[in-house]
Protein backbone atom coordinates (compact mmCIF):
# COMPACT_ATOMS: atom_id res chain seq x y z
CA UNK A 1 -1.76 -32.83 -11.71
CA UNK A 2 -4.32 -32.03 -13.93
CA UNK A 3 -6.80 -34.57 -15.48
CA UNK A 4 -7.11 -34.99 -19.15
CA UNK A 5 -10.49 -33.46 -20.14
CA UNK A 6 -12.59 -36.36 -22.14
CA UNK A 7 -14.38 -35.69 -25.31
CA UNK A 8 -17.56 -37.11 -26.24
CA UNK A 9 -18.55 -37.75 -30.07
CA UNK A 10 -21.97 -38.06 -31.82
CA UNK A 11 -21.18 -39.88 -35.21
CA UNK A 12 -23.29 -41.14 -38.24
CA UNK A 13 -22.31 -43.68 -39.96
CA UNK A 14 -23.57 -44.95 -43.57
CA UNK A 15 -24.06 -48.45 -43.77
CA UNK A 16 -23.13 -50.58 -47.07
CA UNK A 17 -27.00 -50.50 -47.68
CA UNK A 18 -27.13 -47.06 -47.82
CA UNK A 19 -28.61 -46.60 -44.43
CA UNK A 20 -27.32 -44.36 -41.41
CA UNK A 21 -26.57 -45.30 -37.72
CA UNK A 22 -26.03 -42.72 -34.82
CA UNK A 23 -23.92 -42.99 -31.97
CA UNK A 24 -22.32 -41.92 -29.18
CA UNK A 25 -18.60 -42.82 -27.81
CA UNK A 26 -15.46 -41.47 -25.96
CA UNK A 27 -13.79 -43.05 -28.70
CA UNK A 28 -14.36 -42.10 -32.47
CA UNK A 29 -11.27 -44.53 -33.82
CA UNK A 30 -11.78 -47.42 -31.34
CA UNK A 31 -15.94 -47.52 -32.07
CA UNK A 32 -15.27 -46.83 -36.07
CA UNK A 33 -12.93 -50.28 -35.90
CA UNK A 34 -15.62 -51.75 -33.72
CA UNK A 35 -18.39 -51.29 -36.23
CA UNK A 36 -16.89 -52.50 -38.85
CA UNK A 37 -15.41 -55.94 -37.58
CA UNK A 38 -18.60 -56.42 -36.60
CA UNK A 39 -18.39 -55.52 -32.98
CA UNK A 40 -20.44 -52.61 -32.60
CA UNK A 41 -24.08 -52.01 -32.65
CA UNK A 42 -26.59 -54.71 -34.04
CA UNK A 43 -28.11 -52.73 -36.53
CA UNK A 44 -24.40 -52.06 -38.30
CA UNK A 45 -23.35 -56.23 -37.39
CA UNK A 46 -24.95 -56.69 -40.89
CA UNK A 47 -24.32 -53.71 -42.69
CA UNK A 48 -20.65 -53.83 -42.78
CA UNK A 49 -18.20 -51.78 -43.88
CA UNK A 50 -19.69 -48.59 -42.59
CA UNK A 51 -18.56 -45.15 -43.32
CA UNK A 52 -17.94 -42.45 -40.87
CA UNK A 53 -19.83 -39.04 -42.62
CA UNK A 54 -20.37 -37.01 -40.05
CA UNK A 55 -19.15 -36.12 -36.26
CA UNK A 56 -19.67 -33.54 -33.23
CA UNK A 57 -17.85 -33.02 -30.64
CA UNK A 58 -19.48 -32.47 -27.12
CA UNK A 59 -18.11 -31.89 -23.40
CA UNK A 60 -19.87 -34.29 -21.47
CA UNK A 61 -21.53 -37.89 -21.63
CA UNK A 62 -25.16 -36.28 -21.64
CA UNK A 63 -24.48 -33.54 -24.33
CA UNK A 64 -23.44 -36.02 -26.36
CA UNK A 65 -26.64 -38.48 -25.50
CA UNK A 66 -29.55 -36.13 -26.30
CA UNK A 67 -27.48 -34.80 -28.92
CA UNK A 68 -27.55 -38.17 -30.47
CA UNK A 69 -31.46 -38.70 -29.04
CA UNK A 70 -32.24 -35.53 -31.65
CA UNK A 71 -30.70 -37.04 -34.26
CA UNK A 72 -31.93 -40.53 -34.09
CA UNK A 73 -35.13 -38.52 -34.47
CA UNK A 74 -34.68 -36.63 -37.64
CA UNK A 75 -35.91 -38.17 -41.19
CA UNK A 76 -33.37 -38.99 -44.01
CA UNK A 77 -33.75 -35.58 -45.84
CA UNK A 78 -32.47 -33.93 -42.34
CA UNK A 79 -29.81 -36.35 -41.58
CA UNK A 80 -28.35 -35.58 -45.36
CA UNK A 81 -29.10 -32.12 -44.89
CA UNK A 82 -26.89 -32.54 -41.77
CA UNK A 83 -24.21 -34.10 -43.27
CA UNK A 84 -23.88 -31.55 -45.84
CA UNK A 85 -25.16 -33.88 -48.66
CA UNK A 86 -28.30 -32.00 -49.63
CA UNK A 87 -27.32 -29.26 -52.65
């Protein structure tokens, strides 16, 4: 028998303020619904609906940690220019 390999996403969301949140889950669907019925992170409790704009994919739990460590880290201008938004 052979085990189903888990998948590990880093995700930004954008808040209804216009703000971003970064996270990590197992779970992309699950923590999206989470969010916004208000059960996810504090920060996005308040900030509801939020939008999903951007996701990686990683192979294990701490890929997907300092993966999201890095990106908690970057300035607006690099989180856009992640996302794609920056023309």
């Amino acid at each position: 028998m052979s085990a189903k390999a888990t998948k590990y996403y880093v995700y930004l969301l954008e808040c209804s303020d216009g703000s971003y949140y970064c996270g990590q889950t197992n779970n992309l669907q699950k923590r999206l619904r989470q969010h916004n019925e208000g059960e996810g992170g504090r920060y996005t409790r308040t900030r509801t609906p939020v939008r999903l704009v951007y996701t990686e994919q990683h192979k294990t739990r701490k890929e997907a940690l300092k993966r999201e460590a890095k990106i908690k880290k970057m300035t607006r201008g690099q989180k856009e220019e992640l996302i794609g938004w920056v023309v």
